[in-house]
PDB file of N, CA and C in Angstrom:
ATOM      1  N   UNK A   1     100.052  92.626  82.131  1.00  0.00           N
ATOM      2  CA  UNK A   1      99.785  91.848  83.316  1.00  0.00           C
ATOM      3  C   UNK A   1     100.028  92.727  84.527  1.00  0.00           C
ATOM      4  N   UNK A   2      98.954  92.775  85.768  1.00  0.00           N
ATOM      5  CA  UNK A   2      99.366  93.815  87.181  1.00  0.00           C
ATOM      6  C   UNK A   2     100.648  93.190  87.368  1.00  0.00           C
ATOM      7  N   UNK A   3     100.993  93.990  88.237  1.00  0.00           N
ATOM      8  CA  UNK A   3     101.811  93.975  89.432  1.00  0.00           C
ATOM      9  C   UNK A   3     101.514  94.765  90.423  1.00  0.00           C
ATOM     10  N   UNK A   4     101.743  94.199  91.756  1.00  0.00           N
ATOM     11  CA  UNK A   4     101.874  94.668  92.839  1.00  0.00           C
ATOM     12  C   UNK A   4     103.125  95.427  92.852  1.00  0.00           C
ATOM     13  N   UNK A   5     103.438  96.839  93.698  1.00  0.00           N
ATOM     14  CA  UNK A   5     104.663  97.011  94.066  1.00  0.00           C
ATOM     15  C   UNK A   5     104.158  97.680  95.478  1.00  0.00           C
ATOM     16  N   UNK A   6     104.781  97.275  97.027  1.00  0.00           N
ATOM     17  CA  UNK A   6     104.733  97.751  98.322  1.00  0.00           C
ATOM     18  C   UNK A   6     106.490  98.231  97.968  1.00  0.00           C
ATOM     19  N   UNK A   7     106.005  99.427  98.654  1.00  0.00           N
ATOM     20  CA  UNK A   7     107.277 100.315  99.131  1.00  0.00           C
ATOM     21  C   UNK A   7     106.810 100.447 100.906  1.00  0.00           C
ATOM     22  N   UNK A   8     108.381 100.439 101.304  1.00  0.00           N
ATOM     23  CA  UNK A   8     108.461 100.706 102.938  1.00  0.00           C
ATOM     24  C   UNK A   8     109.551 101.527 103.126  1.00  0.00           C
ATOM     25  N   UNK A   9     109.258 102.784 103.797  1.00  0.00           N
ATOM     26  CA  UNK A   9     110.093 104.274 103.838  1.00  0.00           C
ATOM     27  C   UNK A   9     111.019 103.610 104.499  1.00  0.00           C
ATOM     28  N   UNK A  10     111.866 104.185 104.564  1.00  0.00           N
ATOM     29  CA  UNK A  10     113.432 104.083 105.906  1.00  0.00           C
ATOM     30  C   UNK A  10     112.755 104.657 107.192  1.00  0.00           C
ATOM     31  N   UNK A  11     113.069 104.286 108.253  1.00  0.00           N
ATOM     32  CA  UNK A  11     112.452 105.260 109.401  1.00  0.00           C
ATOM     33  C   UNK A  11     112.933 106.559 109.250  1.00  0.00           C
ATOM     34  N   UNK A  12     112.133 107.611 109.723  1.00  0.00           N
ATOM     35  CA  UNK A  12     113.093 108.851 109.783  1.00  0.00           C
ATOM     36  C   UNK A  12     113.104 109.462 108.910  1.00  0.00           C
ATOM     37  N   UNK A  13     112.533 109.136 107.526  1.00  0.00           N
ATOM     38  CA  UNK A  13     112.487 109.573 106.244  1.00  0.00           C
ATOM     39  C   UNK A  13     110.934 110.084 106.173  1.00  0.00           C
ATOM     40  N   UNK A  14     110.076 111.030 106.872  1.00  0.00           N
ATOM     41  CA  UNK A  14     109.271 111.892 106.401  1.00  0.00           C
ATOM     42  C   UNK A  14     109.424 112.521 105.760  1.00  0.00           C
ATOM     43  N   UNK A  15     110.357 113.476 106.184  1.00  0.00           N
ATOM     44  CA  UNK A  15     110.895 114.704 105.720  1.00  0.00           C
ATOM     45  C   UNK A  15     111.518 114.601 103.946  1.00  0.00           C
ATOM     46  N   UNK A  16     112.220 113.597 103.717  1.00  0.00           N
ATOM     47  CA  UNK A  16     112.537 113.173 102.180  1.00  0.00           C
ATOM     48  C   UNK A  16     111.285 112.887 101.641  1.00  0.00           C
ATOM     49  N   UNK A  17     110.277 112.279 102.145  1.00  0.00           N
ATOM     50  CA  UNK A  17     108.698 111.959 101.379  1.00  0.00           C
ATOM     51  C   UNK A  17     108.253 113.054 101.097  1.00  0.00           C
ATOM     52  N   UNK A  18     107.871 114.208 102.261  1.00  0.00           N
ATOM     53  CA  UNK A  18     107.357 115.642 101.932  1.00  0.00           C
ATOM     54  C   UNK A  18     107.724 116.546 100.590  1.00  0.00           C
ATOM     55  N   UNK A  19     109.587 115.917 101.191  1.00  0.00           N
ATOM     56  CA  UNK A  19     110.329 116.895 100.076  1.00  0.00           C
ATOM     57  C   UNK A  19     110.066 116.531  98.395  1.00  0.00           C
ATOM     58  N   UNK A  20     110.186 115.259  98.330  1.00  0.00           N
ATOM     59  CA  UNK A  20     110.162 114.456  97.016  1.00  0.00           C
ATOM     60  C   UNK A  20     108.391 114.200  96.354  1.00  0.00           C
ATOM     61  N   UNK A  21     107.292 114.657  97.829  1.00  0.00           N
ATOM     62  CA  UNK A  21     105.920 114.452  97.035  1.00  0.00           C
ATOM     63  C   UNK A  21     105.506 115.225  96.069  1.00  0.00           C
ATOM     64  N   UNK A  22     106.039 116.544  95.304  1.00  0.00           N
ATOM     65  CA  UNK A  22     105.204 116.892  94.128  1.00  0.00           C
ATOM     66  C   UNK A  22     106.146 116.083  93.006  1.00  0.00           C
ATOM     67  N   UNK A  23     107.155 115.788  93.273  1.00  0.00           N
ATOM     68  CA  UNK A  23     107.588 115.163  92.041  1.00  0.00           C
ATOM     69  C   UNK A  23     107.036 114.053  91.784  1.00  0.00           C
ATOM     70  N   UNK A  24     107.236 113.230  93.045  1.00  0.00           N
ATOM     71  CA  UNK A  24     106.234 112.232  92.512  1.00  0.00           C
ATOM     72  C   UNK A  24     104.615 112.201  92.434  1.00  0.00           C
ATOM     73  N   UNK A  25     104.089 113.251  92.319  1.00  0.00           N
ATOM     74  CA  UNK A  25     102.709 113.376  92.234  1.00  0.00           C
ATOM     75  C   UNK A  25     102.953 113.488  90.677  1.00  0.00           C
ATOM     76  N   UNK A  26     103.631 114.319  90.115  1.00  0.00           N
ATOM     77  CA  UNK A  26     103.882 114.601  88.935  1.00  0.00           C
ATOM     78  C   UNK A  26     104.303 113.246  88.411  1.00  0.00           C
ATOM     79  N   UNK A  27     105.257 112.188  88.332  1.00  0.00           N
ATOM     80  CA  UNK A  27     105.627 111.335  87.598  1.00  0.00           C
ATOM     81  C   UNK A  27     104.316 110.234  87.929  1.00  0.00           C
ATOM     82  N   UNK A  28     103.466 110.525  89.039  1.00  0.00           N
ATOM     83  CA  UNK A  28     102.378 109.365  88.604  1.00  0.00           C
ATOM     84  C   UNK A  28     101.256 109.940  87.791  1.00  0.00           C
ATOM     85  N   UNK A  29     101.213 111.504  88.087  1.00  0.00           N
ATOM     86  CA  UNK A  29     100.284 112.107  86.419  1.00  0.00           C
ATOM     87  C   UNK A  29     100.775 111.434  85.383  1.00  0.00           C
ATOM     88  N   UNK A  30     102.051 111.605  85.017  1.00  0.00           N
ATOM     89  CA  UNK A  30     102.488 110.963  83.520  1.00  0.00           C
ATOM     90  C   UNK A  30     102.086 109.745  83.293  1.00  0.00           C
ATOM     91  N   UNK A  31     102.075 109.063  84.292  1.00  0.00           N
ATOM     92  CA  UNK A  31     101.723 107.290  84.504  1.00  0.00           C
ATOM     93  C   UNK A  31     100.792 107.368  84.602  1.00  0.00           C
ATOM     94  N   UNK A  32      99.452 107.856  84.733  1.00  0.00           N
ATOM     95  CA  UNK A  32      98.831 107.262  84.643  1.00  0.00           C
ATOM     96  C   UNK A  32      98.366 106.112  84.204  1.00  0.00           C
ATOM     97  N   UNK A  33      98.082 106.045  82.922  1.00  0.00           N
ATOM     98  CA  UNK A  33      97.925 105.286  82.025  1.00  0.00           C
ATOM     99  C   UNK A  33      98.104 103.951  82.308  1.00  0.00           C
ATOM    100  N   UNK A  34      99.069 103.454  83.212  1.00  0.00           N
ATOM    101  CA  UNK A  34      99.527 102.405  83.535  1.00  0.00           C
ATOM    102  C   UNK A  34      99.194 101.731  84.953  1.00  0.00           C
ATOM    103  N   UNK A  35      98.504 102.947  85.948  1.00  0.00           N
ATOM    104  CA  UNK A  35      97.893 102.864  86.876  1.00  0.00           C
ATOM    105  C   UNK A  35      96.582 102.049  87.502  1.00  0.00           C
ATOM    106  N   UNK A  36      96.212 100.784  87.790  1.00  0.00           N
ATOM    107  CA  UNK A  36      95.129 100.429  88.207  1.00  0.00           C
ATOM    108  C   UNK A  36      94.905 100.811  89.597  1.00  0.00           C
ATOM    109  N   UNK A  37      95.320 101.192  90.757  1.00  0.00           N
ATOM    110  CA  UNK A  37      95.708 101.753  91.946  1.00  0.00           C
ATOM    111  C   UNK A  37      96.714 102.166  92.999  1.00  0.00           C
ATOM    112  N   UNK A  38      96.596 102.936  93.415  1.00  0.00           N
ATOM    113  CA  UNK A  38      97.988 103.165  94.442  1.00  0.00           C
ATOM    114  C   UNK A  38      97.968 104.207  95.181  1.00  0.00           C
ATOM    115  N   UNK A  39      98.595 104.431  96.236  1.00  0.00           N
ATOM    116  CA  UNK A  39      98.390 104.864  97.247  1.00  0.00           C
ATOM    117  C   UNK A  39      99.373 104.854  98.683  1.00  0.00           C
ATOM    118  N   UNK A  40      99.180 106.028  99.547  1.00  0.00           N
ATOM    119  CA  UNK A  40     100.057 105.789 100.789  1.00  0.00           C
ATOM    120  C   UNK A  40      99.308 104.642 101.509  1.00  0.00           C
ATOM    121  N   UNK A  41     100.164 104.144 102.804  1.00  0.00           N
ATOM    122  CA  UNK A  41      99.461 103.136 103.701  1.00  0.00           C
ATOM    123  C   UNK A  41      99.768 104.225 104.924  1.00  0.00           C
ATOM    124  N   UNK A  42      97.757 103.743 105.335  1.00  0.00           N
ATOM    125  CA  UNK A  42      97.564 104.783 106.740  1.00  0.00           C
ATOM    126  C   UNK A  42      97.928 104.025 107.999  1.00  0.00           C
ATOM    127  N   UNK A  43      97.683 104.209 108.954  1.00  0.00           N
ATOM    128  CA  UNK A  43      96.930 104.074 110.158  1.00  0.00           C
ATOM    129  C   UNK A  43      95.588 103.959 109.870  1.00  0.00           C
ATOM    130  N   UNK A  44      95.311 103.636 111.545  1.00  0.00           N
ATOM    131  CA  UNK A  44      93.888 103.365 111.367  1.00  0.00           C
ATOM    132  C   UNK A  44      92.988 104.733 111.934  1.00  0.00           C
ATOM    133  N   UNK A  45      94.055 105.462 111.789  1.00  0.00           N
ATOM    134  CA  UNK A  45      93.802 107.196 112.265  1.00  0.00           C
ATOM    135  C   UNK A  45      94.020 107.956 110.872  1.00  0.00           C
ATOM    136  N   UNK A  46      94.539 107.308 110.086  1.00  0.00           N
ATOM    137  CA  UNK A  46      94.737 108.331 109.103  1.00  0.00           C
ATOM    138  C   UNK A  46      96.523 108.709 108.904  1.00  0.00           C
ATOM    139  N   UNK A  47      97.198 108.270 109.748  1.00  0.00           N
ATOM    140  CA  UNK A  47      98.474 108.910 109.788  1.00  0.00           C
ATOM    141  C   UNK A  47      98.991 107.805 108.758  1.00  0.00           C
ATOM    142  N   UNK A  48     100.296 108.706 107.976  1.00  0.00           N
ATOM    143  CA  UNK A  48     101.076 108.252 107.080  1.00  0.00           C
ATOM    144  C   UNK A  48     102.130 107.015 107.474  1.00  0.00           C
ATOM    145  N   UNK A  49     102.140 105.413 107.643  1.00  0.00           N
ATOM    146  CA  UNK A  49     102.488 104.864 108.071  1.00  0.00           C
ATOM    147  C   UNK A  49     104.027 104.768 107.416  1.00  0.00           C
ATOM    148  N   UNK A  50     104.326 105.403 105.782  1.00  0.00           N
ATOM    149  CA  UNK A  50     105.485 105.366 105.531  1.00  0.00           C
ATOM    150  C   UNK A  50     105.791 104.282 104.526  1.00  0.00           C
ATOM    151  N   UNK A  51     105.153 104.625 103.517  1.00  0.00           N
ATOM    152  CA  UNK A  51     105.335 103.416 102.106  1.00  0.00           C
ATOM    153  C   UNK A  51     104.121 103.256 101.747  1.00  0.00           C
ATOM    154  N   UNK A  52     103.672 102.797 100.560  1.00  0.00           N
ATOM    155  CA  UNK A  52     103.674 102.960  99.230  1.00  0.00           C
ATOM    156  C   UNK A  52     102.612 101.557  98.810  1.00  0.00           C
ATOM    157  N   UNK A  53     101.368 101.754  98.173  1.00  0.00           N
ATOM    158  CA  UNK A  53     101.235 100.272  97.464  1.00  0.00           C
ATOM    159  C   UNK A  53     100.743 100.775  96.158  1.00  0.00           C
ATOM    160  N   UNK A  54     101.404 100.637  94.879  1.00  0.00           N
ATOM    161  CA  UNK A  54     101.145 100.421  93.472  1.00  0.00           C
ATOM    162  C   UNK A  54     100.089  99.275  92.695  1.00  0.00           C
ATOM    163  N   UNK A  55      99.458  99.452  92.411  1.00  0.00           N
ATOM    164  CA  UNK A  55      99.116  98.117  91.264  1.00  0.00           C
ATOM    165  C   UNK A  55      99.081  98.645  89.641  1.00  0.00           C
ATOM    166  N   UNK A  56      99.869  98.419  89.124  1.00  0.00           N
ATOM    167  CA  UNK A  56     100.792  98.767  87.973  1.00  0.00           C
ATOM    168  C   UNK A  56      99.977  97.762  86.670  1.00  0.00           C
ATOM    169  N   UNK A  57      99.737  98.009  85.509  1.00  0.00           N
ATOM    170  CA  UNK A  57      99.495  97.325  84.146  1.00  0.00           C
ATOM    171  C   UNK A  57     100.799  97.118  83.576  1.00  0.00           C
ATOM    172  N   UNK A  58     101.707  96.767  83.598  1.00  0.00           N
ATOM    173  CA  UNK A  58     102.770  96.204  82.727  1.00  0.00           C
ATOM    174  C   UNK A  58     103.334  95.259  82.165  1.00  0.00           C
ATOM    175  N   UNK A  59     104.367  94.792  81.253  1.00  0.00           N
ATOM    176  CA  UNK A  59     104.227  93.697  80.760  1.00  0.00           C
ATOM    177  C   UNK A  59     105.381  92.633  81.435  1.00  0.00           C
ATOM    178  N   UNK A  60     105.993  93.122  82.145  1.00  0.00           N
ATOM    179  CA  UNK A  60     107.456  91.975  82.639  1.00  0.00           C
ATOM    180  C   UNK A  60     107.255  92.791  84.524  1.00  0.00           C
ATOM    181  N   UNK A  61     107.802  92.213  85.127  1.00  0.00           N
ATOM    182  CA  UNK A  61     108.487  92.741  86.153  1.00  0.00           C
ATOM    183  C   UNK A  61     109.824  93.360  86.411  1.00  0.00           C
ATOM    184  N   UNK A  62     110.396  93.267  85.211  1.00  0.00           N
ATOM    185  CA  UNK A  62     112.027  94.176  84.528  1.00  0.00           C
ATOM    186  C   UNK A  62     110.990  95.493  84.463  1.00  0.00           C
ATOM    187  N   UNK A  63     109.809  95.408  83.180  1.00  0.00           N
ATOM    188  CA  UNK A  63     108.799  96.799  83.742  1.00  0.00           C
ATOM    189  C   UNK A  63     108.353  97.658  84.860  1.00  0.00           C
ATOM    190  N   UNK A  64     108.442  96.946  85.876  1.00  0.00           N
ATOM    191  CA  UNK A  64     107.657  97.548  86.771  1.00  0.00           C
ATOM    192  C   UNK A  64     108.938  97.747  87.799  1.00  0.00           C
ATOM    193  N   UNK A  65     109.946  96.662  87.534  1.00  0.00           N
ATOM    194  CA  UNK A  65     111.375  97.328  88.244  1.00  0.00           C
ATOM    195  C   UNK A  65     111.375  98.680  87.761  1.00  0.00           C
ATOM    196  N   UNK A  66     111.658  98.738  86.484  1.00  0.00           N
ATOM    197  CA  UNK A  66     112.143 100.014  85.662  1.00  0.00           C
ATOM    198  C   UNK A  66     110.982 101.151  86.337  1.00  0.00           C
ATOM    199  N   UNK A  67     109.731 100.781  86.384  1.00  0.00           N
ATOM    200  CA  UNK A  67     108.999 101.892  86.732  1.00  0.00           C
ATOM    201  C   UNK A  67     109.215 102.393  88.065  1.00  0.00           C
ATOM    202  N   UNK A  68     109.401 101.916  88.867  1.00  0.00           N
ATOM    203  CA  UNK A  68     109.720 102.243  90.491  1.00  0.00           C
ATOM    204  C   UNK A  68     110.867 102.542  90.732  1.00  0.00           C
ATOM    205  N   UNK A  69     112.056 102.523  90.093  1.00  0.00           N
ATOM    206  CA  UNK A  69     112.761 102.832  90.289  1.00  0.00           C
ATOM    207  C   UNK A  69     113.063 104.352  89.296  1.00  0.00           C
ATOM    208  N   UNK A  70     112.615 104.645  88.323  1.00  0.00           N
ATOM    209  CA  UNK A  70     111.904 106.028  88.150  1.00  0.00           C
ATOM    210  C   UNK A  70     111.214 107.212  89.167  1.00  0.00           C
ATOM    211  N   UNK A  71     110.552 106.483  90.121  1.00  0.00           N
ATOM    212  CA  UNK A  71     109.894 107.621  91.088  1.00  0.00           C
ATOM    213  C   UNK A  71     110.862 108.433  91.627  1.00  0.00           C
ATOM    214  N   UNK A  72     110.521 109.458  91.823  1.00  0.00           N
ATOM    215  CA  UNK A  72     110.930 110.358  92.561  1.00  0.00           C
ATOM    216  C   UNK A  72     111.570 109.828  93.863  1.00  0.00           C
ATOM    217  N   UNK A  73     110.430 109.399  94.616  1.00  0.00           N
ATOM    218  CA  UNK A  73     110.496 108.687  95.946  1.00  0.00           C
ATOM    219  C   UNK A  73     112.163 107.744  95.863  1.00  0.00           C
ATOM    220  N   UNK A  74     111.677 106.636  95.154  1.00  0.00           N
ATOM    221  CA  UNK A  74     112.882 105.498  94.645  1.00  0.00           C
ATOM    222  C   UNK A  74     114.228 106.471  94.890  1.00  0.00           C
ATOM    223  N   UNK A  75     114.669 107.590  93.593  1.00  0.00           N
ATOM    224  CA  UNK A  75     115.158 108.541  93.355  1.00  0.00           C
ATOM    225  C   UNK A  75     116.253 109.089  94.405  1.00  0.00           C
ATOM    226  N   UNK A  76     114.955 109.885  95.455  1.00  0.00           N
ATOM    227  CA  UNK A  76     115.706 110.385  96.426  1.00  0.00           C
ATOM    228  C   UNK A  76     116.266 108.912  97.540  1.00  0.00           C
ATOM    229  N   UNK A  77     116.065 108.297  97.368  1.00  0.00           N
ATOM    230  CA  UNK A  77     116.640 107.211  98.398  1.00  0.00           C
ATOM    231  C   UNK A  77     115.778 107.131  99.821  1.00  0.00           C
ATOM    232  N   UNK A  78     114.078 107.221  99.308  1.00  0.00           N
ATOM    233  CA  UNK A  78     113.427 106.820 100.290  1.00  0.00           C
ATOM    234  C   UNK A  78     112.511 105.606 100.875  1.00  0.00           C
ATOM    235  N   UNK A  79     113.364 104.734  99.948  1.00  0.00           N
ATOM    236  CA  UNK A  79     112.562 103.206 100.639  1.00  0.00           C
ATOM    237  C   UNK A  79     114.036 102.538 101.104  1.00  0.00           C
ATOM    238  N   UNK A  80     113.276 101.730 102.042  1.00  0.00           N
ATOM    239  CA  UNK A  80     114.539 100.729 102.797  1.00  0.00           C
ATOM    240  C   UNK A  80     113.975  99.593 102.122  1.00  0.00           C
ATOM    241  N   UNK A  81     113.259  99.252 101.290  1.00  0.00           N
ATOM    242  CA  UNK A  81     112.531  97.932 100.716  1.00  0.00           C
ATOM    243  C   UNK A  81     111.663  98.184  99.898  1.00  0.00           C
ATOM    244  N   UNK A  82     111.595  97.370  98.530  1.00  0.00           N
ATOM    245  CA  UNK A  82     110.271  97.220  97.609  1.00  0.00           C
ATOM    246  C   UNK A  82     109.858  95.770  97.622  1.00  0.00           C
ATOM    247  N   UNK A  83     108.765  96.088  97.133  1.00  0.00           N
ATOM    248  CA  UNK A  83     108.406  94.423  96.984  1.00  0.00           C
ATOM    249  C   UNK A  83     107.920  94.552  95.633  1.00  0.00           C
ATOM    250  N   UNK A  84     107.894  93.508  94.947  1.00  0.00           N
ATOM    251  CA  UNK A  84     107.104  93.168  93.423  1.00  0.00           C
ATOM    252  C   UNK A  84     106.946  91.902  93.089  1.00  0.00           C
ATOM    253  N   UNK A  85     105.107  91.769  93.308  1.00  0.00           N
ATOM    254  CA  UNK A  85     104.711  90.786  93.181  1.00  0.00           C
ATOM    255  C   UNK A  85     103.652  90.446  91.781  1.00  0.00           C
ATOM    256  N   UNK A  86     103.753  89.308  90.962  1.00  0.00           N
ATOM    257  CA  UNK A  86     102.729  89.450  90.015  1.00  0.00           C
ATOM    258  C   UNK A  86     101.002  88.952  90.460  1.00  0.00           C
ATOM    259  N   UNK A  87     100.277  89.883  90.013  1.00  0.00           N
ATOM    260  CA  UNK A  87      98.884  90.112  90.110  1.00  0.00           C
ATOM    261  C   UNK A  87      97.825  89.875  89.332  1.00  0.00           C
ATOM    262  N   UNK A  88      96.723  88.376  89.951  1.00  0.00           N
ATOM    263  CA  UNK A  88      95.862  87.875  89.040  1.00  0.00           C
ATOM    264  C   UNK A  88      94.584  88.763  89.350  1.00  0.00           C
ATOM    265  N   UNK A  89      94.207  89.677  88.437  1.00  0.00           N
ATOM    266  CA  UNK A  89      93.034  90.265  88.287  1.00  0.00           C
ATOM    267  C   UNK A  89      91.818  89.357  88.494  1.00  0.00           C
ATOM    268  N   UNK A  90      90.915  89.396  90.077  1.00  0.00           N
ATOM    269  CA  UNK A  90      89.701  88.351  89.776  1.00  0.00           C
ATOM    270  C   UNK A  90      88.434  89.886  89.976  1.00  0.00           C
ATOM    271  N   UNK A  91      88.264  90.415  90.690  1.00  0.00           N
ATOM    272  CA  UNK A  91      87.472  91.727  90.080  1.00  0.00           C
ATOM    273  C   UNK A  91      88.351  93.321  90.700  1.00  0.00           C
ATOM    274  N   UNK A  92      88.124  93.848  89.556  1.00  0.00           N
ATOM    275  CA  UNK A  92      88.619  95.161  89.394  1.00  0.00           C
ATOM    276  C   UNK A  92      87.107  95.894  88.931  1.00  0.00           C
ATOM    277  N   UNK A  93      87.348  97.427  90.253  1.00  0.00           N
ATOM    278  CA  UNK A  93      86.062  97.989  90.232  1.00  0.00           C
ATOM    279  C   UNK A  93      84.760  97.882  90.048  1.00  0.00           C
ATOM    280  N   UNK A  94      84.579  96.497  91.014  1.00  0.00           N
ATOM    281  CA  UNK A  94      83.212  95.339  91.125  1.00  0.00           C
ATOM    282  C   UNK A  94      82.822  94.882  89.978  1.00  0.00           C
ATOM    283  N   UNK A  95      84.118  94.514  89.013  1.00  0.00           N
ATOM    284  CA  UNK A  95      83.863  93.964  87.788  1.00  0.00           C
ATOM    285  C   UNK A  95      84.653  92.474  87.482  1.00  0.00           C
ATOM    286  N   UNK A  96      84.172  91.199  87.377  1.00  0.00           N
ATOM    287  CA  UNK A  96      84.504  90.086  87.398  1.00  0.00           C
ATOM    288  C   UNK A  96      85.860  90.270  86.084  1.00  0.00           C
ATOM    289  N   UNK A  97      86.498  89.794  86.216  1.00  0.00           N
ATOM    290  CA  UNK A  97      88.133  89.935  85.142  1.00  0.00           C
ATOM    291  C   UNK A  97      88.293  88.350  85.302  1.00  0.00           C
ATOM    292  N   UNK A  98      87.748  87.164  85.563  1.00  0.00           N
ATOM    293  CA  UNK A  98      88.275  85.959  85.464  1.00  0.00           C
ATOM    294  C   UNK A  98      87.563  85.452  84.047  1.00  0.00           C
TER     295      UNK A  98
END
């Protein structure tokens, strides 16, 4: 079943994102698998607004705790907040899922 997970950086915490992004580039290679999308949140310029949105395949939300709190990011102590919400698939990649 998805899940949503929004992450929101601490202010001030670029510099820990920079530091901590190949690791977590690397622990979402491994994940793939489990990945339906995710991504930084921009601006409407493009700039790094500072957190995180996941949409995760897993089976509990104890799962997708466990997975986020695995990241790198999580890790170094760069969110001031997660969120995890469960997610009804109605189309995924202009494909009807109801």
């Amino acid at each position: 079943m998805p899940y949503i997970i929004e992450t929101f950086d601490k202010p001030e915490h670029q510099a820990v994102r920079q530091a901590h992004r190949p690791a977590h580039l690397d622990f979402l290679n491994a994940h793939q698998h489990l990945l339906l999308a995710c991504g930084a949140k921009l601006d409407d310029d493009g700039k790094d607004l500072g957190g995180g949105l996941y949409v995760v395949d897993l089976d509990s939300r104890q799962a997708a705790q466990d997975f986020i709190e695995a990241d790198p990011f999580f890790q170094a102590g760069l969110f001031a907040n997660v969120s995890i919400t469960r997610w009804r698939k109605a189309y995924l990649a202009g494909e009807c899922c109801l």
